[in-house]
Protein backbone atom coordinates (compact mmCIF):
# COMPACT_ATOMS: atom_id res chain seq x y z
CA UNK A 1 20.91 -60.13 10.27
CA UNK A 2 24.87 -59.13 9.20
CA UNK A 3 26.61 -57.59 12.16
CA UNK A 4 27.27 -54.02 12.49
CA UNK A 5 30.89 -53.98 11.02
CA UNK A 6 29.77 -56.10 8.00
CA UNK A 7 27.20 -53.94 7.39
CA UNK A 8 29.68 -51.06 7.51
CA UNK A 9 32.29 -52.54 5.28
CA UNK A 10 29.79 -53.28 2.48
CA UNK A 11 29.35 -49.48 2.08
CA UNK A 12 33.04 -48.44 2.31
CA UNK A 13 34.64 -46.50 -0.50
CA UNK A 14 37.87 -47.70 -1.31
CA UNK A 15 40.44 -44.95 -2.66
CA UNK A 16 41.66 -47.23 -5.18
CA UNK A 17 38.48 -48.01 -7.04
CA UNK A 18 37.32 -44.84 -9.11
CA UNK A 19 36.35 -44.07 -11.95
CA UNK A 20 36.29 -40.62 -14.24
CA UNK A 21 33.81 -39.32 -16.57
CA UNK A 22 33.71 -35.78 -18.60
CA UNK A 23 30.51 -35.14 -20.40
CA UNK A 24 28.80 -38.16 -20.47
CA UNK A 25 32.00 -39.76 -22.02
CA UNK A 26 33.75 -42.83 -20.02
CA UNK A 27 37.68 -42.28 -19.24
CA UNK A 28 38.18 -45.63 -17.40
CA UNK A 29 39.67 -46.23 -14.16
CA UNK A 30 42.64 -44.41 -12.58
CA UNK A 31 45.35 -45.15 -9.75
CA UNK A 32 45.51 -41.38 -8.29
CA UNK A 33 43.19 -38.62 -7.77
CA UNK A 34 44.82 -35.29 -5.74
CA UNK A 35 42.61 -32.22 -5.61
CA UNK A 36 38.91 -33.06 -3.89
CA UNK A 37 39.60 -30.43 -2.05
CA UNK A 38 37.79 -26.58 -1.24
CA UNK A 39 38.70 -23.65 0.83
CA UNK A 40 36.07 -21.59 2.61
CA UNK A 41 38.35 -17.98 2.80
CA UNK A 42 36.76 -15.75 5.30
CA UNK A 43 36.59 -12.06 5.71
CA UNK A 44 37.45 -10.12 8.99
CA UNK A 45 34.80 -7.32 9.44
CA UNK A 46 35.65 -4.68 12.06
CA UNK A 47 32.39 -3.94 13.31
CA UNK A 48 32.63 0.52 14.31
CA UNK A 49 32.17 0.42 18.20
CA UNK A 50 33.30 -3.12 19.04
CA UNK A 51 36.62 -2.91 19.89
CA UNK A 52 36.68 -6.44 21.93
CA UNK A 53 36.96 -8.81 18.86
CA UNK A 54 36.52 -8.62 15.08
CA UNK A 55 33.48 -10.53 13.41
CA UNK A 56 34.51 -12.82 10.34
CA UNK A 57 32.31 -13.30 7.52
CA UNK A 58 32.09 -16.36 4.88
CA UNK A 59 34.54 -15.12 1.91
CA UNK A 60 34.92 -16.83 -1.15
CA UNK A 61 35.39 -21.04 -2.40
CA UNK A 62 38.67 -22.13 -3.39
CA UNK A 63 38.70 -25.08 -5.41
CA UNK A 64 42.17 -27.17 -6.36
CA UNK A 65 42.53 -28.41 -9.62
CA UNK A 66 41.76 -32.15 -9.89
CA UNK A 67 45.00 -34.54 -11.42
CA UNK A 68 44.38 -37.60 -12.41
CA UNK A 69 47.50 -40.37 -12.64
CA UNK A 70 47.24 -43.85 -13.99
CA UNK A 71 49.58 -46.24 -16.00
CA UNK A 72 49.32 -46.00 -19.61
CA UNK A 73 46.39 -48.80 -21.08
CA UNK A 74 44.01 -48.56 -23.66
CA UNK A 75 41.84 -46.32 -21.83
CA UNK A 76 44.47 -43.61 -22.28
CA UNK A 77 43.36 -43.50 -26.28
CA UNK A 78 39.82 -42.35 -24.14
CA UNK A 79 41.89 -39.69 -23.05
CA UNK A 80 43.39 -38.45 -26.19
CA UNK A 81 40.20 -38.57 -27.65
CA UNK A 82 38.74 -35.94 -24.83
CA UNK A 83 41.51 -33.83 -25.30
CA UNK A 84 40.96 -33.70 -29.26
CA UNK A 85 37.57 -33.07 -29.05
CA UNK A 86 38.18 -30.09 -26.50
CA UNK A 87 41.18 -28.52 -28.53
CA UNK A 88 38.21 -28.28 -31.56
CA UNK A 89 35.72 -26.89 -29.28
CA UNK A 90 37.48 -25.30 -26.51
CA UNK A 91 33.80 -26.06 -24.77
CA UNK A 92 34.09 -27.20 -20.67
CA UNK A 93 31.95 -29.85 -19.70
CA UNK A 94 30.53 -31.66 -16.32
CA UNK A 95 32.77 -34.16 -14.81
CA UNK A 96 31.69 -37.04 -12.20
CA UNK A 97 34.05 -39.23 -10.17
CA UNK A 98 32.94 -42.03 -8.72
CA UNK A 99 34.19 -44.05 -6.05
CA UNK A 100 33.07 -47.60 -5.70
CA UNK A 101 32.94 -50.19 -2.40
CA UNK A 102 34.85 -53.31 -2.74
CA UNK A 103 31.77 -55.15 -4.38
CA UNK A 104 32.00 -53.08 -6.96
CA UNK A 105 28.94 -50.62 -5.94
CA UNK A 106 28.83 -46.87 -5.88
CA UNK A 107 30.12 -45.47 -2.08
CA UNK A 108 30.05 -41.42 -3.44
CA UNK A 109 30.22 -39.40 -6.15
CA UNK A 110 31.73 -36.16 -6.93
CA UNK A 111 30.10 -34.33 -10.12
CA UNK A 112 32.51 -31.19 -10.66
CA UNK A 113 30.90 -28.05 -13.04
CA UNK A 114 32.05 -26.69 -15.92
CA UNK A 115 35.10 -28.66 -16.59
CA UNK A 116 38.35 -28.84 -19.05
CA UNK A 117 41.87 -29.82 -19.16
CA UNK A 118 44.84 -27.87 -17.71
CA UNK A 119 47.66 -30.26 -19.02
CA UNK A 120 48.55 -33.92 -19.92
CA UNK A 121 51.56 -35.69 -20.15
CA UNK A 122 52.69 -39.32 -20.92
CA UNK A 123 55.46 -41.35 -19.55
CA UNK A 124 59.36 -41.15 -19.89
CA UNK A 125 59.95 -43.82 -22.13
CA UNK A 126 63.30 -45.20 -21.17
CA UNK A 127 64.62 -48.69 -22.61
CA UNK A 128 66.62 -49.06 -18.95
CA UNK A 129 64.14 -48.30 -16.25
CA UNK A 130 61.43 -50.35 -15.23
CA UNK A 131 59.29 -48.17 -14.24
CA UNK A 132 55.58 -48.04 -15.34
CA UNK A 133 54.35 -45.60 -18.03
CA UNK A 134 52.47 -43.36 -16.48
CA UNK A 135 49.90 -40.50 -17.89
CA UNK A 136 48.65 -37.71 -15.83
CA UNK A 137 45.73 -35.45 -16.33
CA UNK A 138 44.94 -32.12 -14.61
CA UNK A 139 41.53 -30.27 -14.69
CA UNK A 140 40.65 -27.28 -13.96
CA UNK A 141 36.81 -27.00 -12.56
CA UNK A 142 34.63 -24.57 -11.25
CA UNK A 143 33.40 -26.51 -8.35
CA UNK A 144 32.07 -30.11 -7.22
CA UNK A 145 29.17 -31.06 -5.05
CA UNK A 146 29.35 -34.21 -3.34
CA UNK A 147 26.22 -35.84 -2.23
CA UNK A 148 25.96 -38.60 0.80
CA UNK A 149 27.23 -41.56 0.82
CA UNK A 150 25.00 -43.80 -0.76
């Protein structure tokens, strides 16, 4: 039997191993995801008679848009494909991000509703910098659901 902590780190998601699909279709791997992230807004209610505090009841969701950044591979023609297809059909569509452990298996998943693109750029193509070319993607979604860990 594996001690506790190995145990442990076999399940582990690591934040640099993700992956990003959009209906059904694979695009690839990326080095930065901002915007898991939800507000729960509450609402003060001022209850007539009760003077000594005021009750607060669950408000509205928040959700931040999701960007995506990764350096520019072939995986980024996945990405100009899914942006084609949505300028013809201006249709949203379910998105799932998946974070892996460091053997490669599935730690969590985030599946986020009715997605579609809020902007893309590429890199700044400069024949004097050494920088990487970088894309980034930014979707908008109407929520995610993230189940355990697995």
């Amino acid at each position: 039997m594996a001690p506790v902590g190995e145990q442990l780190d076999q399940k582990l998601g690591l934040a640099l191993r993700f992956s990003v699909t959009i209906g059904g279709t694979s695009l690839g791997n990326w080095s930065q995801c901002d915007g898991l992230k939800v507000k729960f807004h509450t609402d003060d209610w001022a209850e007539g008679g009760e003077n000594n505090y005021v009750s607060k009841i669950a408000g509205r969701l928040e959700w931040e848009t999701i960007k995506l950044t990764r350096a520019i591979t072939p995986d980024t023609n996945k990405t100009i494909a899914y942006l084609r297809e949505f300028i013809l059909t201006r249709t949203p569509a379910d998105a799932t991000i998946t974070c892996f452990t460091a053997w490669g298996d599935e730690a969590m998943r985030w599946e986020l509703s009715a997605c579609w693109p809020i902007s893309w750029s590429g890199p700044k193509l400069d024949a004097k910098s050494k920088d990487v070319a970088m894309e980034v993607l930014e979707l908008y979604h109407e929520g995610f659901v993230a189940p355990l860990a697995i």
